[in-house]
Protein backbone atom coordinates (compact mmCIF):
# COMPACT_ATOMS: atom_id res chain seq x y z
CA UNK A 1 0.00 0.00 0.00
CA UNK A 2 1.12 3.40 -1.24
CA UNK A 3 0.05 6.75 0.72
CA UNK A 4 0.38 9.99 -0.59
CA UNK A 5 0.34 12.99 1.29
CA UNK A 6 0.97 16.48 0.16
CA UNK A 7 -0.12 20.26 2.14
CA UNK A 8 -0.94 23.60 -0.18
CA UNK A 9 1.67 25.63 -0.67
CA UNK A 10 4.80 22.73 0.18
CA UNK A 11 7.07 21.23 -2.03
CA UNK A 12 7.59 18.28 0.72
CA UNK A 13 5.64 14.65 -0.59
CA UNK A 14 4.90 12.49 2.08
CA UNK A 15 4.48 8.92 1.02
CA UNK A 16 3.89 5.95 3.23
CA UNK A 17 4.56 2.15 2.15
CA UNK A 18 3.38 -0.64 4.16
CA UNK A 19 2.94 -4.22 2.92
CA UNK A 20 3.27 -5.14 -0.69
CA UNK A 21 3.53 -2.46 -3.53
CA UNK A 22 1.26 -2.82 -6.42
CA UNK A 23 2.02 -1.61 -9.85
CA UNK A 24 -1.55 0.68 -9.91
CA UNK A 25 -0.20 2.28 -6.46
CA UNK A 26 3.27 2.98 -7.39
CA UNK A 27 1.93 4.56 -11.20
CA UNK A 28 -0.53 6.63 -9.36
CA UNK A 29 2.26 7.86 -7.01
CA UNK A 30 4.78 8.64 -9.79
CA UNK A 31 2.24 10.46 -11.65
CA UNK A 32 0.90 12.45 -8.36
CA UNK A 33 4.69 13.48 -8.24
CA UNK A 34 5.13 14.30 -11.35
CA UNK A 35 2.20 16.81 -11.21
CA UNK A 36 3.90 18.25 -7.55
CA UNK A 37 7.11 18.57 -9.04
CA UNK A 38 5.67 20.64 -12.32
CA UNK A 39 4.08 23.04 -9.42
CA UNK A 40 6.91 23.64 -7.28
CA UNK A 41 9.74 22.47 -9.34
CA UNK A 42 12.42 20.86 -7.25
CA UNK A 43 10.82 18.91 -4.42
CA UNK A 44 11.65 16.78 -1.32
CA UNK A 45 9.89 13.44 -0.15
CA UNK A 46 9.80 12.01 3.14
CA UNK A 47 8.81 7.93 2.55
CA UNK A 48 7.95 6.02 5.22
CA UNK A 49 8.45 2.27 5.22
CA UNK A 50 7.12 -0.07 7.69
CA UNK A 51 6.09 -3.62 7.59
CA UNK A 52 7.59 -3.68 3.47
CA UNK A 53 7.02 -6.98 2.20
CA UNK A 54 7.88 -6.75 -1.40
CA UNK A 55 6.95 -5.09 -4.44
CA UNK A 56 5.37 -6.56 -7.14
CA UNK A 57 7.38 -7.55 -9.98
CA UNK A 58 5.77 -4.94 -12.70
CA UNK A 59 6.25 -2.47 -10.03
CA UNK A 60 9.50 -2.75 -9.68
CA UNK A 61 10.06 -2.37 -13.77
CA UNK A 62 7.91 0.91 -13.74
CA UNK A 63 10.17 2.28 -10.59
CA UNK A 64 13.45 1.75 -12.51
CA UNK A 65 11.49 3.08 -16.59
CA UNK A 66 8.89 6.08 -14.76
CA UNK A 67 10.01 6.45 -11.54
CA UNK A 68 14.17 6.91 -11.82
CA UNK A 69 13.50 10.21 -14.23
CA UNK A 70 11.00 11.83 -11.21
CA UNK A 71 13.45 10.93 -8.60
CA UNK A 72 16.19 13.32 -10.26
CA UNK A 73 14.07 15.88 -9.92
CA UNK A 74 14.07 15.09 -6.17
CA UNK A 75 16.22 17.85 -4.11
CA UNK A 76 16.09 15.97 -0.50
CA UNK A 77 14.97 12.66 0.11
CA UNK A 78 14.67 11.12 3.92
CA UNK A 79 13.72 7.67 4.18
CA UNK A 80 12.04 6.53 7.78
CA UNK A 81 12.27 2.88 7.80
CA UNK A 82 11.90 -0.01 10.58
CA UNK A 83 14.06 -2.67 8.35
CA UNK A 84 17.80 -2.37 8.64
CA UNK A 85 18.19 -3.81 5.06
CA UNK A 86 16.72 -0.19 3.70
CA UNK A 87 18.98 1.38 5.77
CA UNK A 88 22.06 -0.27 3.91
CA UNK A 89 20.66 -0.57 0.65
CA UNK A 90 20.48 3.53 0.65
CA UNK A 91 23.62 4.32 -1.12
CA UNK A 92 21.88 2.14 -4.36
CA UNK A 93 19.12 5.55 -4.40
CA UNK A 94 22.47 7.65 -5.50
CA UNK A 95 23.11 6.06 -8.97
CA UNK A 96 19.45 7.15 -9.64
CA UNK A 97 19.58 10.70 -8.23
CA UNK A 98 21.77 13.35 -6.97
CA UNK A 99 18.89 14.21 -4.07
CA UNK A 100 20.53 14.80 -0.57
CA UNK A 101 19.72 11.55 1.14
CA UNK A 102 19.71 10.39 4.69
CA UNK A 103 17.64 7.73 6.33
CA UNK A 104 16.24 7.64 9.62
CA UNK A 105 14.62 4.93 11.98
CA UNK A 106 10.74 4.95 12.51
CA UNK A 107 11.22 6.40 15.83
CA UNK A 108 12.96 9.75 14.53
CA UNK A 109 9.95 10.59 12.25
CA UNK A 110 9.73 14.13 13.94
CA UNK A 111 13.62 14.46 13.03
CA UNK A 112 13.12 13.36 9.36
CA UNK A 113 10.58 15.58 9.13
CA UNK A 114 12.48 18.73 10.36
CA UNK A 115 15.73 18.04 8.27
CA UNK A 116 13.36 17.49 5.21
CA UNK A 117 12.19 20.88 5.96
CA UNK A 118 15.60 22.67 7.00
C-alpha cells in the first residue's frame, strides 16, 4: 500500500509504504509526483516504510522506466524505515539521483521531518 500525502503551498511529498507495492499504487504515485514537481519544481519526499514486504514484480520495472526520471528531480529525500536492510541498501538511491539523502529509523519521524524541511 502506497500513501500519498501532500499540504498547499509545500514542495515536501509524504508517502507511506506498508505491505506489498502494487504496480496501480506505485503509477498513481509517480504520476501524483510528477504533477507536484511541475508546481513547485524541485521537491523533497519524506517515505515512510514499515512492515515492506515486497513489491510486485511490474512495479519494480515501472520504478526503474517512470520512476528513476522523477526521482532526479528530487532535491532531499529522507527515508524513515523499521528494516535495517533499507537502511544499507540507501547508497543504491544515488546512482538514480543526486537528491541529498539520509535515512532515519521509525522512531525519529519528527527528526526526518524537520531536516526534510531545514
Amino acid at each position: 500500500m502506497i500513501l500519498y500525502h501532500t499540504s498547499p503551498d509545500s514542495s515536501v511529498v509524504e508517502i507511506s509504504v506498508e505491505g506489498k507495492i502494487t504496480d496501480h499504487e506505485l503509477r498513481e504515485a509517480i504520476e501524483r509526483m510528477r504533477g507536484d514537481i511541475e508546481v513547485n519544481g524541485k521537491t523533497r519526499v519524506l517515505e515512510r516504510i514499515e512492515h515492506f514486504s515486497g513489491i510486485e514484480p511490474k512495479a519494480l520495472w515501472t520504478d526503474l522506466t517512470l520512476g528513476v526520471s522523477v526521482a532526479r528531480k528530487v532535491s532531499r529525500a529522507a527515508v524513515v524505515a523499521d528494516a535495517r536492510w533499507i537502511h544499507a541498501s540507501m547508497h543504491l538511491a544515488r546512482f538514480f539521483t543526486k537528491a541529498e539523502i539520509k535515512a532515519f529509523h521509525v522512531n525519529e519521524l519528527d527528526q526526518a521531518r524537520a531536516w526534510i524541511n531545514a
